[in-house]
Each structure stands twice: as structure tokens, then as C-alpha cells.
Protein backbone atom coordinates (compact mmCIF):
# COMPACT_ATOMS: atom_id res chain seq x y z
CA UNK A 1 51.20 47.39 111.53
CA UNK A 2 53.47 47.63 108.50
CA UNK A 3 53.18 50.65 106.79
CA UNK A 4 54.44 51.56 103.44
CA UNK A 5 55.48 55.23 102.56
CA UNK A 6 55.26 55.12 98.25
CA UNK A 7 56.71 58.35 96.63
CA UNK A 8 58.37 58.75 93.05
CA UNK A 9 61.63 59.95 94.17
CA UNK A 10 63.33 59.40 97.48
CA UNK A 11 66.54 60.56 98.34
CA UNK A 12 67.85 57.52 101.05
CA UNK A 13 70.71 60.04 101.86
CA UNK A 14 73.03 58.18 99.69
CA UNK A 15 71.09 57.51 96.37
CA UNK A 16 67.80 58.60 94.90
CA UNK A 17 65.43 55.97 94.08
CA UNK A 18 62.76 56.66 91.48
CA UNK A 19 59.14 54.56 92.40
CA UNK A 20 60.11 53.14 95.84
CA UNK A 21 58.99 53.51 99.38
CA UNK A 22 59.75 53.57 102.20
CA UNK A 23 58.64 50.10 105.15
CA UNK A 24 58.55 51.21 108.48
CA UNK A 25 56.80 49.22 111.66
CA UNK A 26 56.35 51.01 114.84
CA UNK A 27 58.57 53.71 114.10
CA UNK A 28 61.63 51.62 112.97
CA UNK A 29 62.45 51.47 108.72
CA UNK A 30 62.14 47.91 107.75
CA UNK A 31 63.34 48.21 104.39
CA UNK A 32 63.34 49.98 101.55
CA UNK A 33 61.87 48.73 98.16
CA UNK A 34 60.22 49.36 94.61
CA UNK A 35 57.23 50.03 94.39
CA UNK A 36 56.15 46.30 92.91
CA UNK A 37 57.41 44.84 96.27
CA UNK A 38 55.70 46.29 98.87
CA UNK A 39 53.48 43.74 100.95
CA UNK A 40 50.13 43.08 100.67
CA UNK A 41 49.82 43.87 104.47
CA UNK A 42 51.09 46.95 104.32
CA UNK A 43 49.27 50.44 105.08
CA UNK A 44 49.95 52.37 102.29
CA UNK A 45 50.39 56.38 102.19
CA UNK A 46 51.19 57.39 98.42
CA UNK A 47 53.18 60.91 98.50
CA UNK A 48 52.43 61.56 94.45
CA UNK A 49 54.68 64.74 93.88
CA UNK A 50 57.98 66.13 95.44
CA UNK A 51 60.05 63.84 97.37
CA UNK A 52 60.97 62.41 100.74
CA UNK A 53 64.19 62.77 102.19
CA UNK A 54 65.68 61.98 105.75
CA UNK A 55 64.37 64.83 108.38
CA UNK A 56 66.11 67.71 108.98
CA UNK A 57 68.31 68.42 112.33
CA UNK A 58 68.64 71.92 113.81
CA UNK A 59 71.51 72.17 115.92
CA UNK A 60 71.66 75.86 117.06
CA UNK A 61 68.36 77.70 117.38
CA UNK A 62 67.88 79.86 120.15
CA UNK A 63 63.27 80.76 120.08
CA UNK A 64 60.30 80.87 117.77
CA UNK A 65 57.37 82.56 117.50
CA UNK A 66 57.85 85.01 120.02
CA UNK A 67 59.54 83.37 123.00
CA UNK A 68 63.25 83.29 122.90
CA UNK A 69 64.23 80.11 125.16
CA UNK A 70 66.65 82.81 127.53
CA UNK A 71 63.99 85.10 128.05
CA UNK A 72 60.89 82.17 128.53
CA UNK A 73 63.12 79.17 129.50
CA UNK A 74 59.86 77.28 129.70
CA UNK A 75 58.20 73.92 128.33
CA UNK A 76 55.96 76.10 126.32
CA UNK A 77 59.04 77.74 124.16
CA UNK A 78 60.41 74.72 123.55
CA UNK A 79 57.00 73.37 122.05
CA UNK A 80 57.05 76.65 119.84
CA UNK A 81 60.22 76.02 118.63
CA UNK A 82 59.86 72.56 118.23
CA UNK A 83 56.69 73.67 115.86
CA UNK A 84 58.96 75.83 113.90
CA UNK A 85 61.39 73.75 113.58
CA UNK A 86 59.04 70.67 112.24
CA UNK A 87 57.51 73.26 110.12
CA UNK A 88 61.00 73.68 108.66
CA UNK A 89 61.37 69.98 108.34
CA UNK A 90 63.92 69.59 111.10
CA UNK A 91 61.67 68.00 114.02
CA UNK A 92 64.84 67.45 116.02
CA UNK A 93 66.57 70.46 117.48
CA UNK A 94 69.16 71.53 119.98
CA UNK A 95 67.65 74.30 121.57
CA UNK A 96 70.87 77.10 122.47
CA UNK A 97 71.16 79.66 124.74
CA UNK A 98 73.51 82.35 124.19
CA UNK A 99 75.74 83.70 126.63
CA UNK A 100 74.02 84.38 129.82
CA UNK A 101 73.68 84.13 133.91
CA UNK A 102 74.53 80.90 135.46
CA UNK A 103 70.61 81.36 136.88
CA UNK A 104 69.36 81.62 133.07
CA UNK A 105 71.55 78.33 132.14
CA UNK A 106 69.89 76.38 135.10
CA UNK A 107 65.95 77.70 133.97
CA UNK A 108 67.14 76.32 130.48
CA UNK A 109 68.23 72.89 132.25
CA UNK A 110 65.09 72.75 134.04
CA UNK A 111 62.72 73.91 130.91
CA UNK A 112 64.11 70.77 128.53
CA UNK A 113 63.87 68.59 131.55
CA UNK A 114 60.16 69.70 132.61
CA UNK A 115 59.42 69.72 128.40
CA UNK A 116 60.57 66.02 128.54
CA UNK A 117 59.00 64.72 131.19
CA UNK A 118 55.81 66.18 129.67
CA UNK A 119 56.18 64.03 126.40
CA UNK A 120 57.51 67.12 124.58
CA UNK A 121 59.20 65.97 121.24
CA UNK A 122 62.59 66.67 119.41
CA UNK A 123 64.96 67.75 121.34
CA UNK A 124 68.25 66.67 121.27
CA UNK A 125 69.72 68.38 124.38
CA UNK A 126 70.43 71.64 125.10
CA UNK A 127 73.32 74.04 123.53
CA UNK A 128 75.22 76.52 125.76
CA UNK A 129 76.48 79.46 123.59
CA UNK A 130 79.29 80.77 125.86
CA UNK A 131 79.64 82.16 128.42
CA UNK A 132 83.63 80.79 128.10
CA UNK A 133 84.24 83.12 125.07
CA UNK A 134 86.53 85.58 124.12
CA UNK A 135 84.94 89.23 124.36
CA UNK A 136 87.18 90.21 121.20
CA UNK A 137 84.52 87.98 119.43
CA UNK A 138 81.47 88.63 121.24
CA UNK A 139 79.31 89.44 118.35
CA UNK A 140 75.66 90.36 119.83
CA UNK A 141 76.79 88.56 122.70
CA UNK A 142 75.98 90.06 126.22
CA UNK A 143 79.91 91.44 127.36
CA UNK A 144 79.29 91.50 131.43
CA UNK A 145 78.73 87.70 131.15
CA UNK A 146 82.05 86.49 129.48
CA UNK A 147 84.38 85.31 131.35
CA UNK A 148 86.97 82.30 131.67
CA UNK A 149 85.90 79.51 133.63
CA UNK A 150 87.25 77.99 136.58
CA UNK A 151 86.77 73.82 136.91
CA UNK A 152 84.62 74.56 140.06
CA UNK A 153 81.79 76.46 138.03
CA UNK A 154 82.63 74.49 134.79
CA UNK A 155 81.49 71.32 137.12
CA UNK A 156 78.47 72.80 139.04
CA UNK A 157 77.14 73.70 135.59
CA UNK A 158 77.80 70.38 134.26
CA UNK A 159 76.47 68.44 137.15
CA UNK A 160 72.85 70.22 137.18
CA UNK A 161 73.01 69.76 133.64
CA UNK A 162 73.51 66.27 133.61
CA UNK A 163 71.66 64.41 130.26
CA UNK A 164 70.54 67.57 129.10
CA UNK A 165 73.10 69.78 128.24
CA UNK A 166 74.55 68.12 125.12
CA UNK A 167 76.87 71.27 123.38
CA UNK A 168 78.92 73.74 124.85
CA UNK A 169 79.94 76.68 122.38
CA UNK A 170 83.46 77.94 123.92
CA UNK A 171 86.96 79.85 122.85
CA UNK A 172 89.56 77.06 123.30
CA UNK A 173 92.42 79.82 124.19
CA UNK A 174 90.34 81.16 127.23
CA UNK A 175 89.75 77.62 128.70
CA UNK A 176 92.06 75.81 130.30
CA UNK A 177 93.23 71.85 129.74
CA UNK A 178 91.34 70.43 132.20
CA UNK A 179 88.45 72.45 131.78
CA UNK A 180 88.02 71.13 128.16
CA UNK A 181 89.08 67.43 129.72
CA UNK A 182 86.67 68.23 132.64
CA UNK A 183 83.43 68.64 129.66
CA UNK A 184 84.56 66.07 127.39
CA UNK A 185 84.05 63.74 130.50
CA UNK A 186 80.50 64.49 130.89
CA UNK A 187 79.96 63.30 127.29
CA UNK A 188 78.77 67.13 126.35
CA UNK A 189 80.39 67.74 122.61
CA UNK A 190 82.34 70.98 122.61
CA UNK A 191 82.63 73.20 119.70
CA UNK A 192 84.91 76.30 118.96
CA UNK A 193 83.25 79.58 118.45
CA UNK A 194 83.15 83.21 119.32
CA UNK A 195 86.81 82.97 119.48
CA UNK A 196 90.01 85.24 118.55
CA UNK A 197 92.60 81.76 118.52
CA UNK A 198 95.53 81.86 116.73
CA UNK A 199 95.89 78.76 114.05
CA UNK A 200 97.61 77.06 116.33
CA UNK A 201 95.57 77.88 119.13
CA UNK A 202 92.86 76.24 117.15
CA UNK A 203 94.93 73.31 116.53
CA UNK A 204 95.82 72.77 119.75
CA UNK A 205 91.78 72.71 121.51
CA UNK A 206 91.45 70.65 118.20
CA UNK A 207 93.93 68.09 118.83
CA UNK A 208 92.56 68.08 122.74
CA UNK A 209 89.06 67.06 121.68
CA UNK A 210 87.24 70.15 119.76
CA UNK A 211 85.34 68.07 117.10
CA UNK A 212 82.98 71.12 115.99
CA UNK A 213 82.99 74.46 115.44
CA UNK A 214 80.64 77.06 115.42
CA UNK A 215 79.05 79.17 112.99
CA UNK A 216 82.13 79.53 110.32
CA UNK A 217 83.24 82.82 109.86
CA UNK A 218 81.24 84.52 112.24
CA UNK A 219 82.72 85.25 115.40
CA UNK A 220 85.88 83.99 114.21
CA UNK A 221 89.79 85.07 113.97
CA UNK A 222 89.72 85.29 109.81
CA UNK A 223 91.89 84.04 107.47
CA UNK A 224 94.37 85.93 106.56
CA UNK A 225 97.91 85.48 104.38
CA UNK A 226 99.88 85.85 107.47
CA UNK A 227 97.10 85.25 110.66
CA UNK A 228 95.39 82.01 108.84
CA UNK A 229 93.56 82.42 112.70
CA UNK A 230 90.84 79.60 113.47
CA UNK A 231 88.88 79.69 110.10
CA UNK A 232 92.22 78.64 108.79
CA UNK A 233 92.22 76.03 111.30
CA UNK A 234 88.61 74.90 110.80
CA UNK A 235 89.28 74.90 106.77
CA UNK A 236 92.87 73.26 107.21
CA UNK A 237 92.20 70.40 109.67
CA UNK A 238 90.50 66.98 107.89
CA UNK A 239 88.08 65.91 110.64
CA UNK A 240 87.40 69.20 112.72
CA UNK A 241 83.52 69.75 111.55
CA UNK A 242 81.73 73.31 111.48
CA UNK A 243 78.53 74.79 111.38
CA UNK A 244 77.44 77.56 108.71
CA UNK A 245 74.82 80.01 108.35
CA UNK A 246 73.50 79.69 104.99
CA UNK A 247 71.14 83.12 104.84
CA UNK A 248 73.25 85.32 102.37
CA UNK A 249 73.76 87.74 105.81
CA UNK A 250 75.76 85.93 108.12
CA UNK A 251 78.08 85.19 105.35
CA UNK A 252 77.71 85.90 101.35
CA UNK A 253 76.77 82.82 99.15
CA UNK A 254 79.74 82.47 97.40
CA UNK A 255 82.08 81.80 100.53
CA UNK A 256 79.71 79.15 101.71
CA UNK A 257 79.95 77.55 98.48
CA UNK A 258 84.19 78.46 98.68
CA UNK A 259 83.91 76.70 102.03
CA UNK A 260 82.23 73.88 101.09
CA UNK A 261 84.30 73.09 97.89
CA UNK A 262 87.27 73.00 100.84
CA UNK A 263 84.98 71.04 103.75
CA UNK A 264 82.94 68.75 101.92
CA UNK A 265 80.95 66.64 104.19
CA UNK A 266 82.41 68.82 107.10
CA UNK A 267 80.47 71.66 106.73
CA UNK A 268 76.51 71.27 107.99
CA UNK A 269 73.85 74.09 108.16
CA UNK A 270 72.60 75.15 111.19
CA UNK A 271 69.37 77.91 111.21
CA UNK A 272 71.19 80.17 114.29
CA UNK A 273 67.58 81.42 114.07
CA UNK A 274 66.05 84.03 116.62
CA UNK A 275 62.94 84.99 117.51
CA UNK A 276 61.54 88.73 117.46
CA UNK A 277 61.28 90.27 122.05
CA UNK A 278 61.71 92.99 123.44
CA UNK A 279 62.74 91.84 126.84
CA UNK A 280 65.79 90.30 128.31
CA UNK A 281 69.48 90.75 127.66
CA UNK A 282 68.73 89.66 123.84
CA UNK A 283 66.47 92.37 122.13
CA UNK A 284 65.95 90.59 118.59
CA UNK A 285 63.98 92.80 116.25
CA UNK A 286 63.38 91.54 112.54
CA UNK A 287 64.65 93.77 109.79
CA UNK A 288 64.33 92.55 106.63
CA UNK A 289 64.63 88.72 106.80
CA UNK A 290 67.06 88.81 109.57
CA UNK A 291 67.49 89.30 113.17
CA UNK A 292 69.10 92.49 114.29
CA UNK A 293 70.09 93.33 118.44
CA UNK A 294 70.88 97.21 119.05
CA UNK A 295 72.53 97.31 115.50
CA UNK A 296 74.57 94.12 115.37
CA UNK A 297 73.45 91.17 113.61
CA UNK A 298 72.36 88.71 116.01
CA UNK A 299 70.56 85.60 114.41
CA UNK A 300 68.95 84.29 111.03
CA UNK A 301 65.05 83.99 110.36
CA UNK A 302 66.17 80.81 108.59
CA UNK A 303 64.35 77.14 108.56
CA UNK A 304 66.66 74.22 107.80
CA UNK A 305 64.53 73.81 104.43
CA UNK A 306 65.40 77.52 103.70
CA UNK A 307 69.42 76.25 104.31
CA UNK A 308 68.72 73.65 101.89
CA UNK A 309 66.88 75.87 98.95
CA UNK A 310 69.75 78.69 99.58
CA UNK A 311 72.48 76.12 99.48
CA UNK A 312 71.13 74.89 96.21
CA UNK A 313 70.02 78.63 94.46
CA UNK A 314 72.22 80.41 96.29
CA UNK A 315 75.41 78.57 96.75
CA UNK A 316 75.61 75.77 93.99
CA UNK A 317 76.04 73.07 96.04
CA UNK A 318 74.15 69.60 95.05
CA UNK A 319 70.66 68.92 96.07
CA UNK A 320 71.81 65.42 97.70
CA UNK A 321 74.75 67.44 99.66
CA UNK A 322 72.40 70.18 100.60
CA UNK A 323 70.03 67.15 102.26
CA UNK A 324 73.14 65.69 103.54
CA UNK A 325 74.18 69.24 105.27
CA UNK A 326 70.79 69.47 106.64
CA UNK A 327 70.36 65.46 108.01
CA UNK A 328 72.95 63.07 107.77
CA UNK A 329 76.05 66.05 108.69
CA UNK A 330 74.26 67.15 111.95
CA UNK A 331 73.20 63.54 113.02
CA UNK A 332 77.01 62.72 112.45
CA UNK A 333 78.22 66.00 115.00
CA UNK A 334 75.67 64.41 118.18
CA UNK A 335 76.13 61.14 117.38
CA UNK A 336 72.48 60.02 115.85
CA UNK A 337 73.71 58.88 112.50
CA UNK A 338 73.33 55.20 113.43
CA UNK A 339 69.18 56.23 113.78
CA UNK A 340 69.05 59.55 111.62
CA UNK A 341 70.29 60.94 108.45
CA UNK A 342 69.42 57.90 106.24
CA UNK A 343 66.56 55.83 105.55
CA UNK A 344 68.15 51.90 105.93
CA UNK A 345 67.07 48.56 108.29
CA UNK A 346 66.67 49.85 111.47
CA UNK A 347 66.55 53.63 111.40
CA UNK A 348 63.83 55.67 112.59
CA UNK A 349 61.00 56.46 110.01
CA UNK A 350 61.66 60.08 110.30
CA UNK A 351 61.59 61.96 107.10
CA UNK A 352 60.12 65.18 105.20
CA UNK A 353 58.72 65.49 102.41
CA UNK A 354 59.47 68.07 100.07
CA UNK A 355 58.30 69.70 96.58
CA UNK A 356 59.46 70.41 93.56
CA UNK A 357 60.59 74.12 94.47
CA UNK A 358 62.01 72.80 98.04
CA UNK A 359 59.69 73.69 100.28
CA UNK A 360 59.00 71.77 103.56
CA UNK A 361 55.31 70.69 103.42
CA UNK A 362 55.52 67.72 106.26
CA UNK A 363 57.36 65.75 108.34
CA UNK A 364 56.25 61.83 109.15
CA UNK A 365 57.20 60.13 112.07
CA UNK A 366 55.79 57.92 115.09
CA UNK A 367 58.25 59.58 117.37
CA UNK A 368 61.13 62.52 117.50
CA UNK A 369 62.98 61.51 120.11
């Protein structure tokens, strides 16, 4: 059944069309057209204020509503956060679990796997947050579990992981060549983060196949006149891509908007978002509108279509780059921009629609994922 999805603006993620919509047939966008050529077959859903944009992707959230993923690796977290995230309009996610036992990692493997095989929705694959980091930049991090790995553990971990483990957050200047080659082999995208590198440290797990980074700024060597450390490495390379935490707390709204005057369509918004326990290694407690773990700052209470409205009010950027740093950027750093991040012939009919003050209220879709 063709179906037609009719709004007055929608952003494609390269142009905004005014009285269009959107043809999609079992999942798949057909086309895209004005309003006076839509078929007389078609199903027709009119969306009469707001707008519709490509959906959302989250790659670094770590629980929601209670159950943080390391502390309930289970198929029933990862439909929570799954909720939140749709809620947010990003229905896909890369679920992350920080730094940890080898024992957690596996129940985290198993979880998205068991999730999966149960029809669960979204996810992407799942995003190791260290353990291969440098303590210097631990951040909320759990110390006892950081360590440099050796290719034996680096392989068992990569082998039980196999098609689910998609992102590994490490410190290039603790892990060795061939550990780097050894992940890069298994198809699992590596990116740079909790890390004290020098710049050329940086360059150099850069130049041996670092595509991402993680969370600019935080958990980072700065930049400094004389140090420009891996920031200045992140901001100074042209392809190396990065992740930012757009919440005002993680960093102030003027460097993202400093950063993204320098990245352009490098930079993407991740949430980083925690959930409120008081078990585990990870003791999140909400203060404010943030996470906090014995003191430290240790995760954002952030949606992707909070990223978005902060990157606009907040930050100045564009409203079609904030969509683009929410959608098209992320879909880019796993390799889903061929399906996600634009609505074009042959896409998936995965979108959200927004309104007028930027607020999530739905996403449409057959299937995420």
C-alpha cells in the first residue's frame, strides 16, 4: 500500500520543501513530491503543523528510565531506552557501556543479542566506552578497570561480540598498532576518547584508522598554545569526525558553536545520557538537569531533540545543520547514510515530526532496524 505522508514543511536533509510529502511503500521512500502529485492510491496521513525531518540517531547513551544497560544488561533496558530514545525522536540508538568487567561487556553482548532476537527495535550495535583508556582522563569512569589491552583479550572480546559490538571508545596512545589493526578488522568503528594524546599522538591513531572521536572536550588533552593535545587534533584534521554534548554542562554553548564554526559537518550530537541507580559501579543521581556520580559529572539528561533545540537557542547554529547533527552526521559515522539521514528513492521512511518550538511529538516508521 502506498502511503503518502503530506506536511507543510519538510526538511529532506538537504532542502526544505513547503506543501510536499513524503511516498513511502512498505517501509522504503518512493519519492518525494508536492502536494498536487500525490496518487490517487495513496493512504494519506496529513501532519498540518510543525514539520517532518529525517529521524534522529543516538550514538552514545548508556540507560533510561531507571535501568542503566551496565547495571540491567537485559532485553528489558534496552526496550526502555529504545522508548526514550523514540520519545526523543532518535528511534535508532547505540546503546554504550562505560568502562567495566570483561563479565559486564559479555551480559551487554548477550542483552542486544537476546533484545534482537525478540524483535526489539533500533539498535544499531552496541558501544564499548573503554576499558582501553587512559586513567589521566578517566572522568566518572571506574579506575580499577582501565587498563591497556593485550591482542589476546582485545580478540576474545571481539569474537563473542561478533555483529553486535559496533563502537569501541579507546585512548590511541595506550593501544598498540595491531590492537587498533586487530578491531578495525572486525568492522567495529573505533573512536578516540578519554584520552591524554599528544597532537601527534592523535594524528598518528588518526592516520591508522581513528575516524571518530568521542565526546569533544570532555575527557580530552585540551588545546593549548603550546600542547594543541587531541582537541587540537580533532579540530585540526579535515575528515577525523567527533561527537559533542550539546547540554550547556558538558561544555558551555559558545564553544560548541566555536567548534562547529571550525568542524562543520564533522561535529554530530550525541545525548551521552544516563539514567538515575543506585547500584553498580555507576551511581548516577540527577541534580539539576544533569547526571552527577560521587561529585563528578557523569552523563547528560539530554534527548537528541533537546541537542537540536540547544544547538539552535543555545549555540546559533542553523536549524537544517542542527537536523543534520542529529540524522544525517551520525548515520554518516556507522555507515547508514545510504538508508538514513535523508528522505530520497530508496531510503527508509523513518522520520519525526516536530513543532514549531522543536519539540519531538512522533516518530513514523514501519521498521527501526
Amino acid at each position: 500500500m502506498l502511503h503518502a505522508h503530506q506536511a507543510v514543511n519538510i526538511f529532506t536533509g538537504e532542502e526544505w520543501l513547503i506543501d510536499s510529502a513524503i511516498l513511502e511503500e512498505n517501509g522504503t521512500i518512493k519519492a518525494v513530491v508536492p502536494n498536487g502529485h500525490i496518487p490517487s492510491s495513496a493512504n494519506v496521513t496529513n501532519y498540518t503543523t510543525g514539520f517532518l525531518a529525517p529521524c534522529f540517531i543516538d550514538l552514545q547513551i548508556y540507560g533510561a528510565y531507571g535501568s542503566l544497560l551496565s547495571v540491567y544488561p537485559t532485553a528489558g533496558t534496552l526496550k526502555k531506552i529504545y522508548e526514550y530514545c523514540s520519545a526523543g525522536g532518535a528511534p535508532y540508538f547505540q546503546p554504550t557501556v562505560a568502562t567495566n568487567s570483561y563479565d559486564v561487556f559479555y551480559q551487554c553482548v548477550d542483552a542486544v543479542r537476546e533484545y534482537r532476537n525478540g524483535g526489539g527495535k533500533g539498535v544499531i550495535g552496541l558501544h564499548v566506552e573503554g576499558p582501553w583508556i587512559n586513567k589521566a582522563k578517566k572522568g566518572a569512569h571506574v579506575e580499577q578497570f582501565i587498563h591497556s589491552p593485550t591482542r589476546e583479550e582485545a580478540h576474545a572480546l571481539l569474537e563473542y561480540g561478533k555483529g553486535v559490538i559496533s563502537m569501541i571508545t579507546l585512548a590511541p596512545e595506550i593501544c598498540s598498532t595491531e590492537v587498533i589493526e586487530l578491531i578495525r578488522s572486525y568492522g567495529v568503528i573505533i573512536s578516540a576518547g578519554h584520552s591524554n594524546a599528544t597532537f601527534s599522538e592523535a594524528n598518528g591513531g588518526f592516520s591508522n584508522g581513528i575516524e571518530t572521536a568521542t565526546h569533544l572536550f570532555n575527557a580530552m588533552s585540551p588545546l593549548q598554545h603550546r600542547a594543541p593535545g587531541i582537541v587540537g587534533a580533532v579540530l585540526h584534521h579535515d575528515k577525523v569526525r567527533c561527537s559533542i554534548v550539546a547540554d550547556g554542562y558538558h561544555v558551555d554553548f559558545p564553544v560548541v558553536s566555536i567548534a562547529k564554526r571550525v568542524m562543520q559537518e564533522r561535529l554530530f550530537f550525541i545525548t551521552d545520557a544516563v539514567t538515575e541507580t543506585a547500584f553498580g559501579d555507576y551511581p548516577h543521581k540527577l541534580v539539576g538537569d544533569k547526571y552527577e556520580s560521587e561529585g563528578i559529572l557523569s552523563g547528560s539528561a539530554l534527548t537528541m531533540a533537546k541537542c537540536v533545540k540547544n544547538g539552535v537557542d543555545e549555540a546559533g547554529i542553523e536549524l537544517s545543520e542542527a537536523l543534520r547533527m542529529a540524522s544525517l552526521y551520525p548515520a554518516q559515522v556507522v555507515g547508514l547514510d545510504q538508508e538514513l539521514g535523508r528522505f530520497a528513492d530508496g531510503y527508509k521512511a523513518a522520520f519525526v515530526v516536530m513543532n514549531d518550538d522543536l519539540e519531538a511529538m512522533q516518530v513514523v516508521g514501519s521498521a527501526f532496524l
